[in-house]
N, C-alpha and C. Protein backbone atom coordinates (compact mmCIF):
# COMPACT_ATOMS: atom_id res chain seq x y z
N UNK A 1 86.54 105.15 114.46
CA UNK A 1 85.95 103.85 114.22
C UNK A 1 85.61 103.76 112.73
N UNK A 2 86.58 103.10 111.93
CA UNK A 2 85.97 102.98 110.59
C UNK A 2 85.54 101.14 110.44
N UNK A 3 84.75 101.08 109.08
CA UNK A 3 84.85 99.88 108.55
C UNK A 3 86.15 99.53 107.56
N UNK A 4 86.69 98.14 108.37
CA UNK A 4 87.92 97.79 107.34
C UNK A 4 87.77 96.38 107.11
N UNK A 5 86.10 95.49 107.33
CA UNK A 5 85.72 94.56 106.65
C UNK A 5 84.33 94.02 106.84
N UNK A 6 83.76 93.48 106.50
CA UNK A 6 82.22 92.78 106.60
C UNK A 6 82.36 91.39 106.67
N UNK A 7 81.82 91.07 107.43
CA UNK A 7 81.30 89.43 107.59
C UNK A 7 80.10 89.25 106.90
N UNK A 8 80.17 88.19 106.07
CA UNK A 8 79.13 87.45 105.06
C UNK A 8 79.40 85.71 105.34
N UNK A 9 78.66 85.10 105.15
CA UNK A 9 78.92 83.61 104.54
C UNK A 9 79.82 82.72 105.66
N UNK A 10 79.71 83.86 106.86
CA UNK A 10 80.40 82.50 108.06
C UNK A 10 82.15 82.96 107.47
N UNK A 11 82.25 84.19 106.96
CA UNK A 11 83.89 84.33 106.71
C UNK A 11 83.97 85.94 106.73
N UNK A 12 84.67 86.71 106.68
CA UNK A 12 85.48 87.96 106.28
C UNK A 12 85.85 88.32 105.30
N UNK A 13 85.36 89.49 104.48
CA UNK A 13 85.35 89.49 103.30
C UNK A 13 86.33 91.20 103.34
N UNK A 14 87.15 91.51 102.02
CA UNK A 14 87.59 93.14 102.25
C UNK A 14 86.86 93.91 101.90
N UNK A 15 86.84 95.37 102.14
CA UNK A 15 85.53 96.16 101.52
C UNK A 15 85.50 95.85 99.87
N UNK A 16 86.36 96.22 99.22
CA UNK A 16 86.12 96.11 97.33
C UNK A 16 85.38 94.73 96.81
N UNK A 17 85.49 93.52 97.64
CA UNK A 17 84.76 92.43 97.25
C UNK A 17 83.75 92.21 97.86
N UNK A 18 83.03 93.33 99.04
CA UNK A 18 81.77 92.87 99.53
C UNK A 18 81.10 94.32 98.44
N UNK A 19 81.89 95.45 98.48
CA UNK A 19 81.05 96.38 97.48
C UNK A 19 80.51 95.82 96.09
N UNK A 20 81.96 94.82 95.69
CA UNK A 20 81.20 94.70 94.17
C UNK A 20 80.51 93.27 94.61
N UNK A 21 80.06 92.88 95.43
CA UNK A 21 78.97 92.12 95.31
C UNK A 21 77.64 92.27 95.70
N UNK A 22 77.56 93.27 97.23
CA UNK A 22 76.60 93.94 97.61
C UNK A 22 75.88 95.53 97.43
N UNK A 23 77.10 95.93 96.91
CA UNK A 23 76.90 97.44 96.59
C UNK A 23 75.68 98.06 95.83
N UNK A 24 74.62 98.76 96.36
CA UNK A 24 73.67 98.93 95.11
C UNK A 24 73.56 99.54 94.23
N UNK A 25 75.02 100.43 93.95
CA UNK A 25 75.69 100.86 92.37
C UNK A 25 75.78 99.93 91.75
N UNK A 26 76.22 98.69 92.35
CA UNK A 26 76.96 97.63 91.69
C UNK A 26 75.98 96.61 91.24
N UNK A 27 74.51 96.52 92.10
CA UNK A 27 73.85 95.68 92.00
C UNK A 27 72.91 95.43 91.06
N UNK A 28 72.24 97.11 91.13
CA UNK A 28 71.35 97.71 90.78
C UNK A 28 69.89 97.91 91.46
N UNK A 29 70.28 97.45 92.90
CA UNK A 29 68.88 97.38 93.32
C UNK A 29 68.93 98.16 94.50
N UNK A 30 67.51 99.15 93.81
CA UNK A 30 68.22 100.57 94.54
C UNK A 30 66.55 100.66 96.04
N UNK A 31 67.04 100.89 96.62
CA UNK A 31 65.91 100.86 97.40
C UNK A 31 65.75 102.01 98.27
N UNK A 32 64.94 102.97 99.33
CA UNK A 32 65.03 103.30 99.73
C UNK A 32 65.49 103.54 100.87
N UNK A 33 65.83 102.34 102.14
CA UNK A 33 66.31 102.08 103.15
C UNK A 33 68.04 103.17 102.91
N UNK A 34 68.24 102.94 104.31
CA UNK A 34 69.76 103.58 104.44
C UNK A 34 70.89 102.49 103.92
N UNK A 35 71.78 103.32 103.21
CA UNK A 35 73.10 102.56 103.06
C UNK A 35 74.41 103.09 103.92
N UNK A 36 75.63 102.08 104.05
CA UNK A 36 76.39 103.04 104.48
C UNK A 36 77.36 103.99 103.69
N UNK A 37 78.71 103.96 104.55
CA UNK A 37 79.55 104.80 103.71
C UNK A 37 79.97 104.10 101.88
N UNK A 38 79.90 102.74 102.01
CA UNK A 38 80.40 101.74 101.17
C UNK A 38 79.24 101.68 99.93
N UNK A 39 77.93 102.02 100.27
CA UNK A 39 76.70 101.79 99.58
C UNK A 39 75.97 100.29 99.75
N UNK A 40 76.23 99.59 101.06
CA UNK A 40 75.62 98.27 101.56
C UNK A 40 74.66 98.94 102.39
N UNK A 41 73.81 98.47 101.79
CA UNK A 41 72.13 98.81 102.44
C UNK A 41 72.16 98.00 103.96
N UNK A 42 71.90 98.61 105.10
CA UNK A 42 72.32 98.46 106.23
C UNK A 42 71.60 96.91 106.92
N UNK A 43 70.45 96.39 106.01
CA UNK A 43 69.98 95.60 106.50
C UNK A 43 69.95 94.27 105.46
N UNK A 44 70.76 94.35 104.60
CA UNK A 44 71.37 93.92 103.27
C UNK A 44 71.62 92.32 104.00
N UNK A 45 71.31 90.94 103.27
CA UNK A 45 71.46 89.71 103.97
C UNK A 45 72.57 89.37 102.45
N UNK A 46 72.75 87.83 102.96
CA UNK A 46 74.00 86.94 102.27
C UNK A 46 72.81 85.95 102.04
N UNK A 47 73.23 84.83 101.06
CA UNK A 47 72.90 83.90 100.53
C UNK A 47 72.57 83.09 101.44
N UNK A 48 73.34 83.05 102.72
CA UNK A 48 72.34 82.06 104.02
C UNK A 48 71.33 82.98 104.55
N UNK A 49 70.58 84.10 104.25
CA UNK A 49 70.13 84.70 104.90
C UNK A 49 70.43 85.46 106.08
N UNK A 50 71.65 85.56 106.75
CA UNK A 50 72.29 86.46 107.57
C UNK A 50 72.63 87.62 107.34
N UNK A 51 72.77 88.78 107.99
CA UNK A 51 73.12 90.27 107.77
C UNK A 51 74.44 90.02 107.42
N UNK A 52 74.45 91.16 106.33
CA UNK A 52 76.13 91.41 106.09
C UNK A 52 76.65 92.57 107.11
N UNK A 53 77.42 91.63 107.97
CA UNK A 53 78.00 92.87 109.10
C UNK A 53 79.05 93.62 109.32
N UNK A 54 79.66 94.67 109.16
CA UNK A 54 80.78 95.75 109.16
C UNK A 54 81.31 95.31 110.27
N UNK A 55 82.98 95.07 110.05
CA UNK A 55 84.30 94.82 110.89
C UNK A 55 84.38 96.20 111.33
N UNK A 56 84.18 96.56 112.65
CA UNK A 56 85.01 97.98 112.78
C UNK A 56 86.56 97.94 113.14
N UNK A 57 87.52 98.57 113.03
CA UNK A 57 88.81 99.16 113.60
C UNK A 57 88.44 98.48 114.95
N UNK A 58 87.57 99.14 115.79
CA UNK A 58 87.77 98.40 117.54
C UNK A 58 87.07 97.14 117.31
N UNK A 59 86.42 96.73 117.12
CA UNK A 59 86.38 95.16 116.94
C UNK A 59 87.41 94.17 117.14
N UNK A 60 86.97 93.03 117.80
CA UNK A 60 88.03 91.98 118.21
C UNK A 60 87.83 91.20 116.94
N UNK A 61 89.14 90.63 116.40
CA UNK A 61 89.26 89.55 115.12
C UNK A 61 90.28 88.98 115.57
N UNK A 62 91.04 89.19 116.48
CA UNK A 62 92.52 87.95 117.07
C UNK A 62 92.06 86.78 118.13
N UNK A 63 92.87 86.09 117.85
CA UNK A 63 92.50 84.62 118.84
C UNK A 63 93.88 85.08 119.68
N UNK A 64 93.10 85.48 121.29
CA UNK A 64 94.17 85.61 122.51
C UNK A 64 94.21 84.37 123.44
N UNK A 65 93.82 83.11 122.88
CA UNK A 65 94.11 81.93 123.39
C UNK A 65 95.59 81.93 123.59
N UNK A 66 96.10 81.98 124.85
CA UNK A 66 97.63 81.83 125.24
C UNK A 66 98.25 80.55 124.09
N UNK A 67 97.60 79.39 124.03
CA UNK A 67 98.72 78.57 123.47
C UNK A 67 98.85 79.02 121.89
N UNK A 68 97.15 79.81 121.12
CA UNK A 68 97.31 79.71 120.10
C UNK A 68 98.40 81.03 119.74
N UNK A 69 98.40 82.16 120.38
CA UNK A 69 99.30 82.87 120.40
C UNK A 69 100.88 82.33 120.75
N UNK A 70 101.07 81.42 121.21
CA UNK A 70 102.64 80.65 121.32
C UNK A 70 102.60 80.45 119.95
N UNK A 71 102.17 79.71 119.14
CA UNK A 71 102.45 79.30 117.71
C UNK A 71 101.82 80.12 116.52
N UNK A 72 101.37 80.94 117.09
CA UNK A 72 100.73 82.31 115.64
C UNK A 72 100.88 83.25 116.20
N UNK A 73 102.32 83.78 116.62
CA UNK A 73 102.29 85.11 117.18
C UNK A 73 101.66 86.48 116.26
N UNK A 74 101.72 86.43 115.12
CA UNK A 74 101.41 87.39 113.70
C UNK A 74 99.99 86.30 113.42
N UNK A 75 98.85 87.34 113.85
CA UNK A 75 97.79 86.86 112.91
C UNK A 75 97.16 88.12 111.71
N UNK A 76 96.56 87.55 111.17
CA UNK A 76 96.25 87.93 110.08
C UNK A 76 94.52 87.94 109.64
N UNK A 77 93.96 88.76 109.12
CA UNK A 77 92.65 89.04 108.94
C UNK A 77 92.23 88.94 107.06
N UNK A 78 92.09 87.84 106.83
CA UNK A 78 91.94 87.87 104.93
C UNK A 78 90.57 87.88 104.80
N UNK A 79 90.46 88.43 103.42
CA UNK A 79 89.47 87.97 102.47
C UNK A 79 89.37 86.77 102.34
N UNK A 80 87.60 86.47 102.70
CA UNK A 80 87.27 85.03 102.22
C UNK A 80 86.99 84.93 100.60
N UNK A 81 87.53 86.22 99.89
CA UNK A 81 87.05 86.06 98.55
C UNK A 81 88.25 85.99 97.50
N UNK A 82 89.41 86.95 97.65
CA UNK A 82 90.42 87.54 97.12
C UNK A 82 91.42 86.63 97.75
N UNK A 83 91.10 86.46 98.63
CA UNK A 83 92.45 86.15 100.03
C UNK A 83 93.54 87.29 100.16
N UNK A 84 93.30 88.41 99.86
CA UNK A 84 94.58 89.43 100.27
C UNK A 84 94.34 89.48 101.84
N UNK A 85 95.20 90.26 102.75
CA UNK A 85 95.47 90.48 103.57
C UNK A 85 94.59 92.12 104.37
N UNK A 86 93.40 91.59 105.09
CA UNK A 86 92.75 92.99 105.25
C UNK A 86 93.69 93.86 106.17
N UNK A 87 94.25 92.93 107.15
CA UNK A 87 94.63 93.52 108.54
C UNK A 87 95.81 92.65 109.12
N UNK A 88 96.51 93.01 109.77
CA UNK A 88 97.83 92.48 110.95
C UNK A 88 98.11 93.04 111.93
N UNK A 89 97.88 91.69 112.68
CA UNK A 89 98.16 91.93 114.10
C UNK A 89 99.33 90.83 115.07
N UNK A 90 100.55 91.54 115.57
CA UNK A 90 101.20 90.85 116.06
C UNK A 90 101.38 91.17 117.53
N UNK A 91 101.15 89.87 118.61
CA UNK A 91 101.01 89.68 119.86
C UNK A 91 102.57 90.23 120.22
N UNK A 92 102.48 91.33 121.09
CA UNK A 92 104.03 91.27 121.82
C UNK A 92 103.93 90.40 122.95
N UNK A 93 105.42 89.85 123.09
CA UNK A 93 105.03 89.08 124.21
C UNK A 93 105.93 90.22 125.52
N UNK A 94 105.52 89.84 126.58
CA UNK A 94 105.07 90.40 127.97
C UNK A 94 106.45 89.83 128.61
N UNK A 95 107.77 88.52 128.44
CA UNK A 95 108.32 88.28 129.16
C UNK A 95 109.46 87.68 129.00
């Protein structure tokens, strides 16, 4: 089970653009609380006040809506910051 993204801001962000924004190497604000592997202080909020929350590997991020899978068989997991490509996932179909 690793982290391969964080939710901030109502979007999905990749680790290198939530580190250099939340990171407290990066920030400078060093506190005592726990951080994780990334250096995001575990209880670390976003600009709406919401937790910044770690995507794990088993985590669900695909839409298995049958029709939306007819027309997006390949979905895709981006940065709401960079827009690169965190993750891909393509539906086999069954028939």
């Amino acid at each position: 089970m690793n982290i391969i993204a964080y939710t901030y801001e109502a979007d999905n962000h990749c680790i290198p653009c939530t580190v250099k924004r939340f990171a407290y190497f990066h920030t400078g604000k060093v506190r005592g609380e726990v951080v994780d592997w990334y250096g995001i202080y575990t209880d670390q909020v976003d600009s709406e006040g919401n937790l910044v929350h770690p995507l794990f590997s088993i985590d669900e991020w695909q839409e298995f809506d049958e029709g939306f899978i007819a027309e997006n068989p390949t979905q895709y997991l981006t940065c709401g910051d960079c827009h690169e490509v965190i993750e891909e996932y393509t539906h086999e179909s069954r028939g």
